[in-house]
PDB file of N, CA and C in Angstrom:
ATOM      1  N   UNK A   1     -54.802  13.896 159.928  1.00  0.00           N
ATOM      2  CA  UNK A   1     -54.714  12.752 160.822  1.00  0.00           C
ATOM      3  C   UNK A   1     -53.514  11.899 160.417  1.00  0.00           C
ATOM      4  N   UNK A   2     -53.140  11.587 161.612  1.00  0.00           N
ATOM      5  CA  UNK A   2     -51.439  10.963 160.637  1.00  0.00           C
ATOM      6  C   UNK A   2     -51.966   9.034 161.003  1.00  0.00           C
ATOM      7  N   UNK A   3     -51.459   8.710 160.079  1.00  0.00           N
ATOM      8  CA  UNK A   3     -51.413   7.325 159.580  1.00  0.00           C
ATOM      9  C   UNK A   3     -49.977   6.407 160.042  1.00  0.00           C
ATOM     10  N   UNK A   4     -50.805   5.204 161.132  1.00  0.00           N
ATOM     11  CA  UNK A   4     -49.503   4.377 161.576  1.00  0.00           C
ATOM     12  C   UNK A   4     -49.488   3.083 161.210  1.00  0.00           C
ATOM     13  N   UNK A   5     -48.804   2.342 161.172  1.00  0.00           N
ATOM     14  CA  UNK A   5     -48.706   0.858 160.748  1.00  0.00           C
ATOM     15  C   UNK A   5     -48.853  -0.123 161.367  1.00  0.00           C
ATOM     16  N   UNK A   6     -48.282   0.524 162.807  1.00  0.00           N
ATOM     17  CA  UNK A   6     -49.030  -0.463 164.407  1.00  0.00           C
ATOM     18  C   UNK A   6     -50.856   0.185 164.767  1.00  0.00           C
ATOM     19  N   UNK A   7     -51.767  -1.214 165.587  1.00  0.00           N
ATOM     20  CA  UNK A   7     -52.932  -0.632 165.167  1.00  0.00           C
ATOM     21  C   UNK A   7     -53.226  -1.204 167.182  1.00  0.00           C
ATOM     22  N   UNK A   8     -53.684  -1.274 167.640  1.00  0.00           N
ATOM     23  CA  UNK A   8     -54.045  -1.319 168.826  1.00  0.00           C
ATOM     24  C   UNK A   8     -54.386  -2.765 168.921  1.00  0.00           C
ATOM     25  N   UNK A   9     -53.956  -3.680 169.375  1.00  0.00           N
ATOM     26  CA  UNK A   9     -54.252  -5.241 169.832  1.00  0.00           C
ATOM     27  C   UNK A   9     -53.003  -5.689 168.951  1.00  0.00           C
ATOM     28  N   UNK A  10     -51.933  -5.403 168.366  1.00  0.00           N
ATOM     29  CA  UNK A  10     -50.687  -6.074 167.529  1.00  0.00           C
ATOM     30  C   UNK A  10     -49.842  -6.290 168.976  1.00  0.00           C
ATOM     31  N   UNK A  11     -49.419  -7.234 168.429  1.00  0.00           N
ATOM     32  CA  UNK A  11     -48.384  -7.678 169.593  1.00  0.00           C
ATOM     33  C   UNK A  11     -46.566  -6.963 168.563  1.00  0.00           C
ATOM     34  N   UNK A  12     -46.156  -6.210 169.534  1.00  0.00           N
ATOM     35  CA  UNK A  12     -44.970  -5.511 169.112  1.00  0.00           C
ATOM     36  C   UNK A  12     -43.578  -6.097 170.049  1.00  0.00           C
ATOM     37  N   UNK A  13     -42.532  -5.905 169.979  1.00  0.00           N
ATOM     38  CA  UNK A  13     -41.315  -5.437 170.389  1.00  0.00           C
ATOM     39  C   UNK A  13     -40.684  -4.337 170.379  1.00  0.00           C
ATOM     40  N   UNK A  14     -39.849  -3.780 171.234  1.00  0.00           N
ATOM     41  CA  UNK A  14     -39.121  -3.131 171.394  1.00  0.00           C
ATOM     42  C   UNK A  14     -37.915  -2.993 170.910  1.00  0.00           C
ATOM     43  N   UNK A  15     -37.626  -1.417 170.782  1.00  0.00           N
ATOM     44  CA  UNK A  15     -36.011  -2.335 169.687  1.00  0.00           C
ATOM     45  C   UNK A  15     -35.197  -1.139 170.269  1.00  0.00           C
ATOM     46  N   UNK A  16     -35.262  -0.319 171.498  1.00  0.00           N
ATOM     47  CA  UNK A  16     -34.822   0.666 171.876  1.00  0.00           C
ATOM     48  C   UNK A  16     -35.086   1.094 172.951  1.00  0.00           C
ATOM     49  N   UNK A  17     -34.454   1.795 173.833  1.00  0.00           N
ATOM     50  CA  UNK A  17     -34.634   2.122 175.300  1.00  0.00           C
ATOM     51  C   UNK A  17     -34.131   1.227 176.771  1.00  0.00           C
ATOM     52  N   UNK A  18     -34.919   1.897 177.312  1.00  0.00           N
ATOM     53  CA  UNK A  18     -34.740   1.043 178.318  1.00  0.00           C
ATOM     54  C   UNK A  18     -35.121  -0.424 178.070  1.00  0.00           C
ATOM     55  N   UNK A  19     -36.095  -0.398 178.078  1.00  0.00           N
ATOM     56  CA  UNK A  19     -37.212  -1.624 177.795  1.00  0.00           C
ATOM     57  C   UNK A  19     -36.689  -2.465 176.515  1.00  0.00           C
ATOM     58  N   UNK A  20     -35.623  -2.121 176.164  1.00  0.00           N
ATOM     59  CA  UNK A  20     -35.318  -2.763 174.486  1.00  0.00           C
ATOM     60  C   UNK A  20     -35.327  -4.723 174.818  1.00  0.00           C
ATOM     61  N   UNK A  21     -36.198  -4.651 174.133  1.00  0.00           N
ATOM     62  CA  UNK A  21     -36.152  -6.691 173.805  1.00  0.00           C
ATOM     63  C   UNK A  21     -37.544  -7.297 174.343  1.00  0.00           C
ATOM     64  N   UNK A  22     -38.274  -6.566 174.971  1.00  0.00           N
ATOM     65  CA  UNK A  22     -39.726  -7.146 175.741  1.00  0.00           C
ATOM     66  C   UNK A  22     -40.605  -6.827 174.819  1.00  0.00           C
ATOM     67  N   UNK A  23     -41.149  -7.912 174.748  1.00  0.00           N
ATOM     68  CA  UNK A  23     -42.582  -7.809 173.377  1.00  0.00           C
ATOM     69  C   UNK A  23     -43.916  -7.501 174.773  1.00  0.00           C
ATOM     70  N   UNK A  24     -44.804  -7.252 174.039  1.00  0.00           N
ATOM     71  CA  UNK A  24     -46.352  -7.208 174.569  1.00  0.00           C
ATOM     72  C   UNK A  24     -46.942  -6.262 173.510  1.00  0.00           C
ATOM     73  N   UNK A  25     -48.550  -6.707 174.133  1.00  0.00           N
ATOM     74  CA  UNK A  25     -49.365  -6.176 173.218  1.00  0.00           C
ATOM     75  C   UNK A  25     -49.824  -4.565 172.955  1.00  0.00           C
ATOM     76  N   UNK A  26     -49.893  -3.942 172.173  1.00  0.00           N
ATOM     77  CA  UNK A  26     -50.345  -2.656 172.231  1.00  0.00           C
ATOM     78  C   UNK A  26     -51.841  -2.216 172.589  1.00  0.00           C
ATOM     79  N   UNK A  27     -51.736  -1.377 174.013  1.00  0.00           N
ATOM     80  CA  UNK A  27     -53.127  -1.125 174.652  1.00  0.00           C
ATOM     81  C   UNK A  27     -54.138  -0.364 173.901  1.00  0.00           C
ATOM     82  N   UNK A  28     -53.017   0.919 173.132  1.00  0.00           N
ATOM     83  CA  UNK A  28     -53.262   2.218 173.021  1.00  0.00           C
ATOM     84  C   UNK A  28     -52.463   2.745 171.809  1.00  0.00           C
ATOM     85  N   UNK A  29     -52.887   3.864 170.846  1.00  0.00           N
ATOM     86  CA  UNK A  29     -52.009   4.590 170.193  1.00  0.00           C
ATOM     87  C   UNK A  29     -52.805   5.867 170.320  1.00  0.00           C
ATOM     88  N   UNK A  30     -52.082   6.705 170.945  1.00  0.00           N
ATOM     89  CA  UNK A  30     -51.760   7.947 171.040  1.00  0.00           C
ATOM     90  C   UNK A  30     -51.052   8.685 169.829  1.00  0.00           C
ATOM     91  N   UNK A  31     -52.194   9.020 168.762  1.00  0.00           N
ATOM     92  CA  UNK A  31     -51.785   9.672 167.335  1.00  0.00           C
ATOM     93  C   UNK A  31     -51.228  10.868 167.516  1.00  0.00           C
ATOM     94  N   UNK A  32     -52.003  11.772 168.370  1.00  0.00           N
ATOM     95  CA  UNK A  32     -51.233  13.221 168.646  1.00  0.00           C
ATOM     96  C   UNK A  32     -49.632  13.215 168.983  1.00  0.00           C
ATOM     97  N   UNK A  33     -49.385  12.707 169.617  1.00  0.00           N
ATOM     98  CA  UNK A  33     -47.738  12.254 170.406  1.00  0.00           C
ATOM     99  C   UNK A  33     -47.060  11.408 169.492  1.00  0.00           C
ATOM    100  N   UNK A  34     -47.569  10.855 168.695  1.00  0.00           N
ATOM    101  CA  UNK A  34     -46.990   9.560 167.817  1.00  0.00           C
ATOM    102  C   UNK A  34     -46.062   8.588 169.165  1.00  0.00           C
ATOM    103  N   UNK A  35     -47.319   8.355 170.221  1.00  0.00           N
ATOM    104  CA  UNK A  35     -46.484   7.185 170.980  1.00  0.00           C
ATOM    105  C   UNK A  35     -47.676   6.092 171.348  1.00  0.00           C
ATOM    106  N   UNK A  36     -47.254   4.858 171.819  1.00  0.00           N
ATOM    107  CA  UNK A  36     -48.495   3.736 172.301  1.00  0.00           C
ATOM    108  C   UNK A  36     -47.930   3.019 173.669  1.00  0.00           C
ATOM    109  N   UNK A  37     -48.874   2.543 174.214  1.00  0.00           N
ATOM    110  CA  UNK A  37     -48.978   2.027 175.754  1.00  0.00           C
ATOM    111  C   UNK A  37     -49.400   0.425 175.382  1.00  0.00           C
ATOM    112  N   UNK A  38     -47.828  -0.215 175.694  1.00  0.00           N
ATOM    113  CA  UNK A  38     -47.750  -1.202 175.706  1.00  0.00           C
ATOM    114  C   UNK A  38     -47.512  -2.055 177.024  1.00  0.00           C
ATOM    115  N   UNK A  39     -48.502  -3.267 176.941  1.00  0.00           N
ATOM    116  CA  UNK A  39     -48.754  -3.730 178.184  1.00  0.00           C
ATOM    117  C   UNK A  39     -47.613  -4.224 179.066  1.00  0.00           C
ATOM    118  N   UNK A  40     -47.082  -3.909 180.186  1.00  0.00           N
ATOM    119  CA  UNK A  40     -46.376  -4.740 180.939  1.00  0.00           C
ATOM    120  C   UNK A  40     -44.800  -3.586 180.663  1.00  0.00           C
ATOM    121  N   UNK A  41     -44.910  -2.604 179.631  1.00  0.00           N
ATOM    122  CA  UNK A  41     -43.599  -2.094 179.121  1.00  0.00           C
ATOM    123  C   UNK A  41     -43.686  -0.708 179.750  1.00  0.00           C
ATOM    124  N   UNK A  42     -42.431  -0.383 180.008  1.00  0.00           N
ATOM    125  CA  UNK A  42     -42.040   1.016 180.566  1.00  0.00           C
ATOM    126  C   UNK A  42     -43.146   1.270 182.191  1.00  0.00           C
ATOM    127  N   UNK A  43     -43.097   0.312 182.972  1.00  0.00           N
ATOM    128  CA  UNK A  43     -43.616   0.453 183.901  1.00  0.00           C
ATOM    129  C   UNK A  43     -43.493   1.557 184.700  1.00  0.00           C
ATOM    130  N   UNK A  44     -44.903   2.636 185.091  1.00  0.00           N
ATOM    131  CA  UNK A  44     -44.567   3.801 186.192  1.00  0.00           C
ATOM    132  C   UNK A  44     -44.926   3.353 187.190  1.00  0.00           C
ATOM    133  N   UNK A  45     -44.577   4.221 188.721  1.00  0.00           N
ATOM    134  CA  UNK A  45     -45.104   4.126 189.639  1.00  0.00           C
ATOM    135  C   UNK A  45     -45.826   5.537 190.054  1.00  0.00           C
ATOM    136  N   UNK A  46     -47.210   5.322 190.010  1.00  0.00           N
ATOM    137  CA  UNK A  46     -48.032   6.916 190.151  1.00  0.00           C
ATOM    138  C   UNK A  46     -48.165   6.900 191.779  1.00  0.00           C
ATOM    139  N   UNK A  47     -48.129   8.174 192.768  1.00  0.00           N
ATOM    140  CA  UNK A  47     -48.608   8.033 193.901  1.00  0.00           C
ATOM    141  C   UNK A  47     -50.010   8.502 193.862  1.00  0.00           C
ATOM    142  N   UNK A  48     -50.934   8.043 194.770  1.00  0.00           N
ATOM    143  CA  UNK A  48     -52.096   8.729 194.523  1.00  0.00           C
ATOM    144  C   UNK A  48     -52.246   9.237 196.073  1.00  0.00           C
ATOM    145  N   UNK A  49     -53.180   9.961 195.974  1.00  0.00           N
ATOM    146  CA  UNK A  49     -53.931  11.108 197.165  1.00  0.00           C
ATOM    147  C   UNK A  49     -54.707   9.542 197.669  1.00  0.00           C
ATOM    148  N   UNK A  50     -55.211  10.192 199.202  1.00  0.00           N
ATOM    149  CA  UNK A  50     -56.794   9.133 199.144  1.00  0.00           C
ATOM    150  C   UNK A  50     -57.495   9.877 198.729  1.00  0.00           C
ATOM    151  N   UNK A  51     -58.665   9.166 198.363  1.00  0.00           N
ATOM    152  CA  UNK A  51     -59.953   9.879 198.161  1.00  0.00           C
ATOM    153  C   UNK A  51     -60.895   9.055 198.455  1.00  0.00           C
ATOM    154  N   UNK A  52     -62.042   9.493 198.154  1.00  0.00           N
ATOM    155  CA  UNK A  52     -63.374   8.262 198.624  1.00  0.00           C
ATOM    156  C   UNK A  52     -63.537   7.125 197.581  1.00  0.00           C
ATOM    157  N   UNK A  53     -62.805   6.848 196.545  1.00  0.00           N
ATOM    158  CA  UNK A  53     -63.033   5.296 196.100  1.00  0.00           C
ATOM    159  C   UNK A  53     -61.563   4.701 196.623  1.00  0.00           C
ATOM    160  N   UNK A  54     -60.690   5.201 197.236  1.00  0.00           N
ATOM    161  CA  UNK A  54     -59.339   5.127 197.448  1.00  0.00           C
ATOM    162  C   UNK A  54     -59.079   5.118 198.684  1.00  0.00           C
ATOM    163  N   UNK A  55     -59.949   5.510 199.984  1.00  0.00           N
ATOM    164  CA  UNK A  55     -59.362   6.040 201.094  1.00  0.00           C
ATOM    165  C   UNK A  55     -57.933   5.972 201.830  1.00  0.00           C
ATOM    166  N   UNK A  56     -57.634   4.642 201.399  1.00  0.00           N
ATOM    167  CA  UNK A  56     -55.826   4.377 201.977  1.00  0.00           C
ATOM    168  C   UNK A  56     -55.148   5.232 201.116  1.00  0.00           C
ATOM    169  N   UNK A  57     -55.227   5.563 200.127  1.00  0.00           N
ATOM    170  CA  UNK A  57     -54.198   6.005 198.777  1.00  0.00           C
ATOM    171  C   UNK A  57     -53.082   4.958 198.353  1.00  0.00           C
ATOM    172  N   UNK A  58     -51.664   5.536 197.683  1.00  0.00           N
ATOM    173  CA  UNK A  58     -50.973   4.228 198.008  1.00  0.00           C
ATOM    174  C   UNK A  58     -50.480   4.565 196.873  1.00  0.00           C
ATOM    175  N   UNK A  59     -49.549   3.429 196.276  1.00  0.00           N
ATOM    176  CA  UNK A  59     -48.720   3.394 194.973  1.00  0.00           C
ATOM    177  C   UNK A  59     -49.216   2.990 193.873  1.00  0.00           C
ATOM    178  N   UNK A  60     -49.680   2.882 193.073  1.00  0.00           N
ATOM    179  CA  UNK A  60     -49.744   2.379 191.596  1.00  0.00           C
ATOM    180  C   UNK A  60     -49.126   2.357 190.326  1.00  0.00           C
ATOM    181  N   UNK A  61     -48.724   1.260 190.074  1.00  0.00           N
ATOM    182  CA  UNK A  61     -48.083   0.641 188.424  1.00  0.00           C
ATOM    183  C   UNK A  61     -48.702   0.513 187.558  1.00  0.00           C
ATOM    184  N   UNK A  62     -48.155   1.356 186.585  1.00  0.00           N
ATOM    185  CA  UNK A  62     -48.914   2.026 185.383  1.00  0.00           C
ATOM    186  C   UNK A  62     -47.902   2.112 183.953  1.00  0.00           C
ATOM    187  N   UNK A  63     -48.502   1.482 182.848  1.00  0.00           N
ATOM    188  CA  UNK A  63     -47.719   2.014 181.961  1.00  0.00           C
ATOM    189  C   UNK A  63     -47.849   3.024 181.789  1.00  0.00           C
ATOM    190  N   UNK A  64     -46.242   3.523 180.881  1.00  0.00           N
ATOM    191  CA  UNK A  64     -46.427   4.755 180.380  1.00  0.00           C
ATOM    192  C   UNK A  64     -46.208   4.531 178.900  1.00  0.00           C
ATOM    193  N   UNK A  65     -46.220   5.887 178.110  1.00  0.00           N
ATOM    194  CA  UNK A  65     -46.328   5.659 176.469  1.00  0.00           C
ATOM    195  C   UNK A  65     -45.040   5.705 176.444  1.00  0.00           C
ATOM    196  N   UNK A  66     -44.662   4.904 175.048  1.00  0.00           N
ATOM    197  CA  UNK A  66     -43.541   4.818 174.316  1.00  0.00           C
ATOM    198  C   UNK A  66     -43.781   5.250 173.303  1.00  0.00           C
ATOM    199  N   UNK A  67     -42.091   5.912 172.721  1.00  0.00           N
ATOM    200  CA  UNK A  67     -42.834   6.143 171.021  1.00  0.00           C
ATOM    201  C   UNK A  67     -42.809   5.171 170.418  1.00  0.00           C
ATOM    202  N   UNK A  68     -43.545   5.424 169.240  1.00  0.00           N
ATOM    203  CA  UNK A  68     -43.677   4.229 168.162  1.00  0.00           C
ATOM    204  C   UNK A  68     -42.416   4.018 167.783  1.00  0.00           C
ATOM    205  N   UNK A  69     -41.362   5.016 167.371  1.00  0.00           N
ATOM    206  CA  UNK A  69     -40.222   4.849 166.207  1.00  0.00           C
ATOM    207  C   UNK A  69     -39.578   3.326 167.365  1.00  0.00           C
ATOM    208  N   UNK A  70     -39.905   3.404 168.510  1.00  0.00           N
ATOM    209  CA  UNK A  70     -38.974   2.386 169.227  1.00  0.00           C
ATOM    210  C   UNK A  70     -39.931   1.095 169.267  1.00  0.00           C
ATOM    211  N   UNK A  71     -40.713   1.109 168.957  1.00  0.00           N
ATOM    212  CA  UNK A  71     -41.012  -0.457 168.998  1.00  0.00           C
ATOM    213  C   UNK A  71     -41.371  -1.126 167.176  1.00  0.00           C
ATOM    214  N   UNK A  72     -41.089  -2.357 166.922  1.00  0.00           N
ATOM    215  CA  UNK A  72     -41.414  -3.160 166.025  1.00  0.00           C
ATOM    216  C   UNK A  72     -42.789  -4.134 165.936  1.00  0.00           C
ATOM    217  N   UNK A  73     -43.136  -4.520 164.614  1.00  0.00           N
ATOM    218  CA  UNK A  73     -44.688  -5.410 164.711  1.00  0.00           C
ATOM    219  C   UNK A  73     -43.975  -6.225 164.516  1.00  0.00           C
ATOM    220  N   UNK A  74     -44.581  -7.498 165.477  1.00  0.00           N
ATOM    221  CA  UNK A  74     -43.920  -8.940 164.963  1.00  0.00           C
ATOM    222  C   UNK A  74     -45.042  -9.899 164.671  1.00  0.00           C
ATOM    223  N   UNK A  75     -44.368 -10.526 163.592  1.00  0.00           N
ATOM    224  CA  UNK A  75     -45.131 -11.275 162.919  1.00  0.00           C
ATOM    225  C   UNK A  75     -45.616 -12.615 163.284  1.00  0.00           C
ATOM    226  N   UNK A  76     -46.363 -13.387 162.679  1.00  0.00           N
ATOM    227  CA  UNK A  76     -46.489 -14.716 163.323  1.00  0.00           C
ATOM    228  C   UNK A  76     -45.371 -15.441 163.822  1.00  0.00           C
ATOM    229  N   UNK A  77     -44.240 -15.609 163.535  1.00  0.00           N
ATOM    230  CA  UNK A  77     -43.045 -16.988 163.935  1.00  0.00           C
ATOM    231  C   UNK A  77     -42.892 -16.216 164.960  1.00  0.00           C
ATOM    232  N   UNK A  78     -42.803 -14.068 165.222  1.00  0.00           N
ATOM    233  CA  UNK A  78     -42.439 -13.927 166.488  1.00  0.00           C
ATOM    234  C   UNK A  78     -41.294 -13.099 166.166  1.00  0.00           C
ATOM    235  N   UNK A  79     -40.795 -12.596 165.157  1.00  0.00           N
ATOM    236  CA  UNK A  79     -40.246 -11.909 164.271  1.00  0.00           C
ATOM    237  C   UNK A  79     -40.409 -10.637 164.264  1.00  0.00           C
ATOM    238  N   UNK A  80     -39.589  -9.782 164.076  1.00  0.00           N
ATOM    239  CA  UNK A  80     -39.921  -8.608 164.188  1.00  0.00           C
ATOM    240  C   UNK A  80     -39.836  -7.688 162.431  1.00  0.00           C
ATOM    241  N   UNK A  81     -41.194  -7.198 162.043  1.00  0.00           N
ATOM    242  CA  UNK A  81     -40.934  -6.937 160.744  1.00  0.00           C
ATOM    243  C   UNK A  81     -41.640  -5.323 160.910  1.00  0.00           C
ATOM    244  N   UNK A  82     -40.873  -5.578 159.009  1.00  0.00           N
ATOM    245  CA  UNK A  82     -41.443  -4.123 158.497  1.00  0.00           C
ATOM    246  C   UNK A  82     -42.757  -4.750 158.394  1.00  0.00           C
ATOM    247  N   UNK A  83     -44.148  -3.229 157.523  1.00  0.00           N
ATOM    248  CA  UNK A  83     -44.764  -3.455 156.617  1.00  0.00           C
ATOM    249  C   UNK A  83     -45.429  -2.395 156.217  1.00  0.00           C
ATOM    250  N   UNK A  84     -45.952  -3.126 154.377  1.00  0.00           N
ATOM    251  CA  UNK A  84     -46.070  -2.354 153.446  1.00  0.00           C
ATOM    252  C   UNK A  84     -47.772  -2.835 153.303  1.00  0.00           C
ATOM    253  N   UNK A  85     -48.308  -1.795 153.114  1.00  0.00           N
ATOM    254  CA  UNK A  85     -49.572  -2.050 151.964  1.00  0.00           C
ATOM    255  C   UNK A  85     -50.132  -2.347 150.377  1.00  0.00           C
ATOM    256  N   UNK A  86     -50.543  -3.280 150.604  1.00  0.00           N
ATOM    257  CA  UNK A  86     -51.328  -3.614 149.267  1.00  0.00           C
ATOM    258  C   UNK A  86     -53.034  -4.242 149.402  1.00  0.00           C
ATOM    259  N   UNK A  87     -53.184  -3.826 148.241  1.00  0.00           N
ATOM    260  CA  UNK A  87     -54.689  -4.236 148.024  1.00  0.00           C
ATOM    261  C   UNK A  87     -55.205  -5.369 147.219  1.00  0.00           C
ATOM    262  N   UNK A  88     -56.036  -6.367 148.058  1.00  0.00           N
ATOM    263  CA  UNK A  88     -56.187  -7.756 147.536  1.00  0.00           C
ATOM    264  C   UNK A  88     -57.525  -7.557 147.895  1.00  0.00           C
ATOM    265  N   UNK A  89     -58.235  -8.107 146.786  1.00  0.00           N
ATOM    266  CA  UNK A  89     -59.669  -8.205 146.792  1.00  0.00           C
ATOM    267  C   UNK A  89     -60.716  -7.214 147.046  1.00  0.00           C
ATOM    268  N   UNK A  90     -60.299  -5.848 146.763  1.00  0.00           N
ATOM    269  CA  UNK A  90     -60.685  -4.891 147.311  1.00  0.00           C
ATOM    270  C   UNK A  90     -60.352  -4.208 148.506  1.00  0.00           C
ATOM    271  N   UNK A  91     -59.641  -4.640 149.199  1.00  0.00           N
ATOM    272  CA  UNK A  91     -59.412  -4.230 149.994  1.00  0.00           C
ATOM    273  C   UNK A  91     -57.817  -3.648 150.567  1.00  0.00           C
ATOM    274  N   UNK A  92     -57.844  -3.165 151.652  1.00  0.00           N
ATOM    275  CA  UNK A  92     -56.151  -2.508 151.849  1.00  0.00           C
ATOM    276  C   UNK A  92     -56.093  -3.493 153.190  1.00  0.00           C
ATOM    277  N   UNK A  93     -54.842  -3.880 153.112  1.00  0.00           N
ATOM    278  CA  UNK A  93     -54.140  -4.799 153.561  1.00  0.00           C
ATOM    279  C   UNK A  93     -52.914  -4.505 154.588  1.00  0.00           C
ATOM    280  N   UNK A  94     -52.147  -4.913 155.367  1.00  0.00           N
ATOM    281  CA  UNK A  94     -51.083  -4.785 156.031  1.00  0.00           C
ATOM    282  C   UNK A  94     -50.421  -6.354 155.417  1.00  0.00           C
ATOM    283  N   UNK A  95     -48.996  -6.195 154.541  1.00  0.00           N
ATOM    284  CA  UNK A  95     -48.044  -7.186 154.576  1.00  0.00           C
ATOM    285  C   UNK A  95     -46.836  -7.257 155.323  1.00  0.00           C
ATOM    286  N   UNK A  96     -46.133  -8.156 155.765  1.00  0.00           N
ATOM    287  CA  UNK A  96     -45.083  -8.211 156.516  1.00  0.00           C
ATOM    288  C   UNK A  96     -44.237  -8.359 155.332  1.00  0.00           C
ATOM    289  N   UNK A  97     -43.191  -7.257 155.495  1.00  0.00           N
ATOM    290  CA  UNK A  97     -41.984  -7.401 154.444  1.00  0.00           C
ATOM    291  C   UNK A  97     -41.162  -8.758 154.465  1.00  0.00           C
ATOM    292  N   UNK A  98     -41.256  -9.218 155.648  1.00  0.00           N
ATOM    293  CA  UNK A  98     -40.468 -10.149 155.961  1.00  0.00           C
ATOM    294  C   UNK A  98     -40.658 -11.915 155.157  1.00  0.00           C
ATOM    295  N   UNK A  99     -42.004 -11.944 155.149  1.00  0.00           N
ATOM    296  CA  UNK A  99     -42.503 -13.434 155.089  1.00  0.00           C
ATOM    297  C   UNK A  99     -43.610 -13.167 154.038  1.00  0.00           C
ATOM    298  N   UNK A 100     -43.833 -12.206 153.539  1.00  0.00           N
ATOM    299  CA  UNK A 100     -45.094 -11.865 152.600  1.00  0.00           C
ATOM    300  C   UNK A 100     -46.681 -12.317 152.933  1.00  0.00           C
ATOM    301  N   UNK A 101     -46.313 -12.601 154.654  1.00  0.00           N
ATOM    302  CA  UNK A 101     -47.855 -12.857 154.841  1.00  0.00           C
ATOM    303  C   UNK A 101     -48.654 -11.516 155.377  1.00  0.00           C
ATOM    304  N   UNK A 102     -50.431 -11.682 155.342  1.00  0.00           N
ATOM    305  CA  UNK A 102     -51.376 -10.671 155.433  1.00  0.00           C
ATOM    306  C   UNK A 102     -51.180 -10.589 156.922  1.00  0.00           C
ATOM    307  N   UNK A 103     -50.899  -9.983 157.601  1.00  0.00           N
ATOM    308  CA  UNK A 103     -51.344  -9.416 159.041  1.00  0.00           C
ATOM    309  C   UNK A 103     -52.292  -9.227 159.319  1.00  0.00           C
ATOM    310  N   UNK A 104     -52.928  -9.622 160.304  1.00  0.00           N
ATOM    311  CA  UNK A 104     -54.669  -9.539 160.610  1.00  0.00           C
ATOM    312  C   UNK A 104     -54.183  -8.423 161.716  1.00  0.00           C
TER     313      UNK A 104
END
């Protein structure tokens, strides 16, 4: 199982792509792909069929996944940081390289 440093509800940035510079929150991480679905970022447009909860059909806006290597965790001021682990009080931790504070 591979191990990531962004966790699902972190609010990230972008630091690459199209989308480079728009923060939002992370919906999703998709471990197999090493990518996550961040809200409001890399917007698709899906067409759909009708069907019976749908009957008109029609367009829909949808994120799609990004990889991780392109987005950053930002920290409280809003910052975009590394981070490292350590263990305080028993426990394992996420630190921001940046400011040495605990990341919740």
């Amino acid at each position: 199982m591979k191990k990531f440093k962004i966790k699902t509800g972190d609010t990230v940035k972008v630091i690459a792509g199209e989308d480079k510079g728009q923060e939002g929150k992370v919906l999703k991480v998709l471990q197999d792909s090493d990518k996550v679905i961040v809200e409001s970022v890399n917007m698709i447009k899906k067409h759909l069929k009708p069907s019976a909860q749908n009957p008109q059909g029609g367009i829909q806006e949808k994120e799609a996944p990004i990889h991780i290597s392109n987005v950053a965790l930002m920290d409280k001021d809003g910052n975009p940081t590394r981070v490292r682990f350590e263990v305080q009080d028993g426990k394992k931790v996420r630190v921001s390289t940046r400011t040495n504070e605990v990341i919740s």
